[in-house]
PDB file of N, CA and C in Angstrom:
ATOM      1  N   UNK A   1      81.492 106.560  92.484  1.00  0.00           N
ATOM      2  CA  UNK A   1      81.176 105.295  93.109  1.00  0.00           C
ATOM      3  C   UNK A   1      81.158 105.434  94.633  1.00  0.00           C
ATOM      4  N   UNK A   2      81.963 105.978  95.188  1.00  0.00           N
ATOM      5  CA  UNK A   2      82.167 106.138  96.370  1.00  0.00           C
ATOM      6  C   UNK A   2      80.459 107.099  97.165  1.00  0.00           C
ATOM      7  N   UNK A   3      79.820 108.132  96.390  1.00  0.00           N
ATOM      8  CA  UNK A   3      78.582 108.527  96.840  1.00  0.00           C
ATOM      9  C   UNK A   3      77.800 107.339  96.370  1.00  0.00           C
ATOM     10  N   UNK A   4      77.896 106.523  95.454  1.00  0.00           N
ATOM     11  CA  UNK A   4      76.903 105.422  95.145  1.00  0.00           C
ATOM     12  C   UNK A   4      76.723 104.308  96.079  1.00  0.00           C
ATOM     13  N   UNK A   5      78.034 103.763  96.964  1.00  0.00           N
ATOM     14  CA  UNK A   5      78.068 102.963  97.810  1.00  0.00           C
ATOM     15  C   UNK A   5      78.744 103.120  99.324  1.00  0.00           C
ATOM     16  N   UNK A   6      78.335 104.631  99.531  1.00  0.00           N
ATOM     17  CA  UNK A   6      78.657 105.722 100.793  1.00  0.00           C
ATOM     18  C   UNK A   6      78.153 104.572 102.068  1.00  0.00           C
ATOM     19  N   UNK A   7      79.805 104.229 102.877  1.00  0.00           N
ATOM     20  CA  UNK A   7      79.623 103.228 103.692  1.00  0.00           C
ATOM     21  C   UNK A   7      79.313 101.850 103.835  1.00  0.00           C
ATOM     22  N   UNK A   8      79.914 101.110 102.403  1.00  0.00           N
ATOM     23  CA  UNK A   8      80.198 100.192 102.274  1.00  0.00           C
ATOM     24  C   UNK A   8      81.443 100.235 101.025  1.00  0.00           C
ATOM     25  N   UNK A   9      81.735 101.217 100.833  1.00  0.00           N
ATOM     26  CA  UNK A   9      83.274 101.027 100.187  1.00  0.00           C
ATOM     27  C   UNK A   9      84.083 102.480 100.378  1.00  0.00           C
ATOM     28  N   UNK A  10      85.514 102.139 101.026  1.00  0.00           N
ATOM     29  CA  UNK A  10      86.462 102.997 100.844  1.00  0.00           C
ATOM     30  C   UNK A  10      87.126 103.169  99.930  1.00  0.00           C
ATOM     31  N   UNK A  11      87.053 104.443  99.191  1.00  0.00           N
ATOM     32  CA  UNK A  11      87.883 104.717  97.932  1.00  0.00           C
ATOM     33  C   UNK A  11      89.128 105.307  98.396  1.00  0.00           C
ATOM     34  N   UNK A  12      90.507 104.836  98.090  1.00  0.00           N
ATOM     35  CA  UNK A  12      91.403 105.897  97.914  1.00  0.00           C
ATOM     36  C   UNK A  12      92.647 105.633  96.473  1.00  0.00           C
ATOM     37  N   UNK A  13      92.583 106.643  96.376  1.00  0.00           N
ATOM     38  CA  UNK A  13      92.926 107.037  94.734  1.00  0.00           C
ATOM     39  C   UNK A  13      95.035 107.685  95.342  1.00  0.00           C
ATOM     40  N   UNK A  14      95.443 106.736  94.631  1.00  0.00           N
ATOM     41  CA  UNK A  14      97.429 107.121  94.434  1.00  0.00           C
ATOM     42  C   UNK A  14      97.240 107.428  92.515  1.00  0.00           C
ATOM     43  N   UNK A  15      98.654 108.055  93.090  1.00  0.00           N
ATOM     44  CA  UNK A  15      99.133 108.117  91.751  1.00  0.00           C
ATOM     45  C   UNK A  15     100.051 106.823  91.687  1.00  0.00           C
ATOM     46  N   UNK A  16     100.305 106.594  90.543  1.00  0.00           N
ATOM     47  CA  UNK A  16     101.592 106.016  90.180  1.00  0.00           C
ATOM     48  C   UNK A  16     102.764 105.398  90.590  1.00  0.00           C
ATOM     49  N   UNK A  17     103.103 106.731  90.603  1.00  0.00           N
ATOM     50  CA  UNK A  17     104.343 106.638  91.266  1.00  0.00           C
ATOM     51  C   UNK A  17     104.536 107.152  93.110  1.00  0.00           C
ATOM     52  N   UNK A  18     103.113 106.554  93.716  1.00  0.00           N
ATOM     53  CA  UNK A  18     103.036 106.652  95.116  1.00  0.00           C
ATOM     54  C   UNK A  18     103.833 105.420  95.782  1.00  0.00           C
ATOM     55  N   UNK A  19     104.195 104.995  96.320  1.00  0.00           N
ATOM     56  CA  UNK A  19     104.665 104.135  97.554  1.00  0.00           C
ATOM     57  C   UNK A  19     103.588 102.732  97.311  1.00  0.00           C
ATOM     58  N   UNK A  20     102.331 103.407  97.474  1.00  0.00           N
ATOM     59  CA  UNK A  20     101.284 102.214  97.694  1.00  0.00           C
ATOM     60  C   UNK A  20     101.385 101.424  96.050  1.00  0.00           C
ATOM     61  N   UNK A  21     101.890 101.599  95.116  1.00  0.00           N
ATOM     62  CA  UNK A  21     101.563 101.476  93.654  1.00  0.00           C
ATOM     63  C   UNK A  21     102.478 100.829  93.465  1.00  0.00           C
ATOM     64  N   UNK A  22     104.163 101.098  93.913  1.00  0.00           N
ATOM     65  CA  UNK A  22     105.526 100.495  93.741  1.00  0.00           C
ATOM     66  C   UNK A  22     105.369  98.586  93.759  1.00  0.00           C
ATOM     67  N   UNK A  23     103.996  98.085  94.613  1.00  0.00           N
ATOM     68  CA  UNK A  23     104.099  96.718  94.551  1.00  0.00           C
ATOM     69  C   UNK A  23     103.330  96.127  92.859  1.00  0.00           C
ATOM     70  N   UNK A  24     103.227  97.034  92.275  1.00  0.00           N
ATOM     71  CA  UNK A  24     102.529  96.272  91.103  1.00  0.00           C
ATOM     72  C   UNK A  24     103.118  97.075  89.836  1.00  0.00           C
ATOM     73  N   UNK A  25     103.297  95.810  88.946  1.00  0.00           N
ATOM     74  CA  UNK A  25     103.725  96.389  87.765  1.00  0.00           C
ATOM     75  C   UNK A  25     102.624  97.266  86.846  1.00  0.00           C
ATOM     76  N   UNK A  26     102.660  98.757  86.768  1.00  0.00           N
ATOM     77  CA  UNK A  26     101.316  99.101  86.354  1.00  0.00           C
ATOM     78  C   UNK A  26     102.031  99.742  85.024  1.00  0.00           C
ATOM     79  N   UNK A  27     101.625  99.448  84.240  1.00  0.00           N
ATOM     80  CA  UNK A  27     101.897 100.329  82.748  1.00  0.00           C
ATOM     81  C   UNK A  27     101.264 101.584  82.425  1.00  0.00           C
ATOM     82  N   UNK A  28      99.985 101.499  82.787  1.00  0.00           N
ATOM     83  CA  UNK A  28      99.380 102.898  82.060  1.00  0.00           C
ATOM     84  C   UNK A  28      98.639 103.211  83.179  1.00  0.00           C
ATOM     85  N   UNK A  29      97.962 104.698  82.719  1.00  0.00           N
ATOM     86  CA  UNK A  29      97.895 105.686  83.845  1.00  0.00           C
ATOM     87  C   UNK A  29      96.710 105.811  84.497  1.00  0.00           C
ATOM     88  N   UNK A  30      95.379 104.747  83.819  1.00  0.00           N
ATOM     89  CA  UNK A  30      94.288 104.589  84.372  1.00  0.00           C
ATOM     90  C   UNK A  30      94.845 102.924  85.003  1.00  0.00           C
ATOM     91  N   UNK A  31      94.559 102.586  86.201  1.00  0.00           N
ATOM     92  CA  UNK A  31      94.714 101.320  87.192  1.00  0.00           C
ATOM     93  C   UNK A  31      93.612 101.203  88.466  1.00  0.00           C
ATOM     94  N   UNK A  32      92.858 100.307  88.307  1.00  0.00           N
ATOM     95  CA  UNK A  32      91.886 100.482  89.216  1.00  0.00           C
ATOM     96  C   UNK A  32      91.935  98.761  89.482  1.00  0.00           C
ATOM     97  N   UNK A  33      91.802  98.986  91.615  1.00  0.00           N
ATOM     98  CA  UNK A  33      91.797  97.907  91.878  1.00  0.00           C
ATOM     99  C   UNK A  33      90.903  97.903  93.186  1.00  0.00           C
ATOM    100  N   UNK A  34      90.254  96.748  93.306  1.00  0.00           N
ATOM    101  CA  UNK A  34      89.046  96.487  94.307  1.00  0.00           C
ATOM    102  C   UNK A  34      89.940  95.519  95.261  1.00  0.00           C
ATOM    103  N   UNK A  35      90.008  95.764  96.248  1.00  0.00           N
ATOM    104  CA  UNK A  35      91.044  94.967  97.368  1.00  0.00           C
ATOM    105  C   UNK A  35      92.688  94.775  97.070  1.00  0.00           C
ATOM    106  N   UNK A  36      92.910  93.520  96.222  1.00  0.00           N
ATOM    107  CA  UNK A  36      94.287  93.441  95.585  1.00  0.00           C
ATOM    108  C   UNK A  36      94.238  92.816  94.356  1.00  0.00           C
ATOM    109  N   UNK A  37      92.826  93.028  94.036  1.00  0.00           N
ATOM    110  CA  UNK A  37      92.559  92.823  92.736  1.00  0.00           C
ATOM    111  C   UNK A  37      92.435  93.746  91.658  1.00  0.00           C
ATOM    112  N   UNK A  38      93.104  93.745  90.114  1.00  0.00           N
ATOM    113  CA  UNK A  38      93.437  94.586  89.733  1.00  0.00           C
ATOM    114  C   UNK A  38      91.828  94.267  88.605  1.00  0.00           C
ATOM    115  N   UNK A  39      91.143  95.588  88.575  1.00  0.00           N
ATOM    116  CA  UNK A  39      89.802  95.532  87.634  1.00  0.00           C
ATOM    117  C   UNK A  39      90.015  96.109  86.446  1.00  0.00           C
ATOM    118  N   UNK A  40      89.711  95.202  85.351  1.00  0.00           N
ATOM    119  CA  UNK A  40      89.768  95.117  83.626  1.00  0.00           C
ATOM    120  C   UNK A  40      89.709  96.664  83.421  1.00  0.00           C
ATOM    121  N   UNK A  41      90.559  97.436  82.471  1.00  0.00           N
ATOM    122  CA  UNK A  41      89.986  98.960  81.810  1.00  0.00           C
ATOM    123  C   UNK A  41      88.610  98.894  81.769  1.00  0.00           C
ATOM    124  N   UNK A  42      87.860  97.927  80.547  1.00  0.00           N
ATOM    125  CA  UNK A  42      86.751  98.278  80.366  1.00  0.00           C
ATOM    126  C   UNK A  42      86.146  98.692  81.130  1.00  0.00           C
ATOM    127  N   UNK A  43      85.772  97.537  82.223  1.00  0.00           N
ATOM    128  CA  UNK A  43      85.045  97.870  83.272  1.00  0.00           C
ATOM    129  C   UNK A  43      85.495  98.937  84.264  1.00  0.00           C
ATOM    130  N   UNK A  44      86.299  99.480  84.478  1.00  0.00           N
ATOM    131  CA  UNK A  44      86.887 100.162  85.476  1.00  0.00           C
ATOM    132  C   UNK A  44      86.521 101.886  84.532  1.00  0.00           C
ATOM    133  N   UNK A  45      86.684 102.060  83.643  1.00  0.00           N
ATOM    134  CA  UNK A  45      86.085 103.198  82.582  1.00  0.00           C
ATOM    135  C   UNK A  45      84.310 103.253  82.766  1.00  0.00           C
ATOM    136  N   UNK A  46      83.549 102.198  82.762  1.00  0.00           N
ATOM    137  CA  UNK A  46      82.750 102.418  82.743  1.00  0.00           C
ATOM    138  C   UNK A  46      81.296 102.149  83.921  1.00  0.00           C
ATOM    139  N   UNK A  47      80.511 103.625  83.825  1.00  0.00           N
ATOM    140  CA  UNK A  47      80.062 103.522  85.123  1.00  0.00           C
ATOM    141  C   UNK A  47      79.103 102.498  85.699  1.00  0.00           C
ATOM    142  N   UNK A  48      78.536 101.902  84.526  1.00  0.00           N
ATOM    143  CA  UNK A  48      77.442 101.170  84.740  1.00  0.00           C
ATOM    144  C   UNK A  48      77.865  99.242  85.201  1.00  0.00           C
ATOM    145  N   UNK A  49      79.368  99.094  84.167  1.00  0.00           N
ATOM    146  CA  UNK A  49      80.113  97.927  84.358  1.00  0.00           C
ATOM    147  C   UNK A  49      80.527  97.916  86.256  1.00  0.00           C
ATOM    148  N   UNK A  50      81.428  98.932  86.524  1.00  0.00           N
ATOM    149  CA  UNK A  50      81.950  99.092  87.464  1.00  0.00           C
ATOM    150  C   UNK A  50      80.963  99.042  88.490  1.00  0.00           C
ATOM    151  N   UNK A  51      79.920  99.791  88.552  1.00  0.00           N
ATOM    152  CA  UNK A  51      78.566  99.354  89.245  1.00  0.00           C
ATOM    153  C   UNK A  51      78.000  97.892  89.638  1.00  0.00           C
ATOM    154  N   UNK A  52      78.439  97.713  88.680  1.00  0.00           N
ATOM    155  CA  UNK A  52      77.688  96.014  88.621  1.00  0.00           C
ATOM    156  C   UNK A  52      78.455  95.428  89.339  1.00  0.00           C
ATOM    157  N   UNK A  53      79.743  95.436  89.182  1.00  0.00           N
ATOM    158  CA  UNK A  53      80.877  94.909  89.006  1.00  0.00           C
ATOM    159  C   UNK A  53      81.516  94.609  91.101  1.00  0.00           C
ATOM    160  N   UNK A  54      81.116  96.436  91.665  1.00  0.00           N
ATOM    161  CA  UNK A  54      81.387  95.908  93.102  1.00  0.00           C
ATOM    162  C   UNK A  54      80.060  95.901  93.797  1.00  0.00           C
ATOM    163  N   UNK A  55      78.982  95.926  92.965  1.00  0.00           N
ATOM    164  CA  UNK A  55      77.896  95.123  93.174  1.00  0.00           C
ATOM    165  C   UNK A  55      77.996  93.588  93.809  1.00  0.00           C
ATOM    166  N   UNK A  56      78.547  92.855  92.855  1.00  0.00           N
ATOM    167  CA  UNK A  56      78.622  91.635  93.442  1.00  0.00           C
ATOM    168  C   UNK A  56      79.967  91.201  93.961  1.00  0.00           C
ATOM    169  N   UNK A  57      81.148  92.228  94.239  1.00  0.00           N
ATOM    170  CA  UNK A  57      82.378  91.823  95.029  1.00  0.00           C
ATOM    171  C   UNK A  57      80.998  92.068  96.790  1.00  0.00           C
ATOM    172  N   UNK A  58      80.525  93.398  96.630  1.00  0.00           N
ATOM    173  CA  UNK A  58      79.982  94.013  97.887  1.00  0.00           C
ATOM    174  C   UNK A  58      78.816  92.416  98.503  1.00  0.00           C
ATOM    175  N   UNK A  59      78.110  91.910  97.204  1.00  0.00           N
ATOM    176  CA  UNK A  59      77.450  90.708  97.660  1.00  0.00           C
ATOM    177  C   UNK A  59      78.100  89.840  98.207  1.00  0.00           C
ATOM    178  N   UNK A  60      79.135  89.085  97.406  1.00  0.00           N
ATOM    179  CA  UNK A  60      80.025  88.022  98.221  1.00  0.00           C
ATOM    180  C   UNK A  60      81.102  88.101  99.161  1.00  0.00           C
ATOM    181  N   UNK A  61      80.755  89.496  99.542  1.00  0.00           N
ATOM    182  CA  UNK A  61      81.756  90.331 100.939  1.00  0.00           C
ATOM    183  C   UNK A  61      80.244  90.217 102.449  1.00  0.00           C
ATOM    184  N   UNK A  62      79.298  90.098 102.045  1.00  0.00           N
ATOM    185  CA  UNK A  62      78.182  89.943 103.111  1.00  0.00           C
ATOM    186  C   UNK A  62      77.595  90.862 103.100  1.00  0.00           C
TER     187      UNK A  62
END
């Protein structure tokens, strides 16, 4: 995603048990979140959902 929308979104990827992660209760080991919003498995697994998906966060961001 990050070559798909090169300069209009910063990706950075923690583990777990990083510092940045300690504020949210996360259960399992795939967690994907767009600002401080935490995005559904489905969509977050898949490339075409997830596409779409900060498609229109990236629209109603300007």
């Amino acid at each position: 995603m990050q070559e798909r929308f090169r300069g209009r979104l910063d990706l950075k990827i923690h583990t777990v048990n990083s510092p940045e992660a300690a504020a949210y209760p996360l259960k399992g080991a795939t967690n994907v979140f767009v600002g401080e919003e935490w995005v559904a498995l489905d969509v977050a697994t898949s490339m075409e959902k997830m596409e779409a998906y900060l498609n229109t966060i990236l629209a109603d961001a300007g």
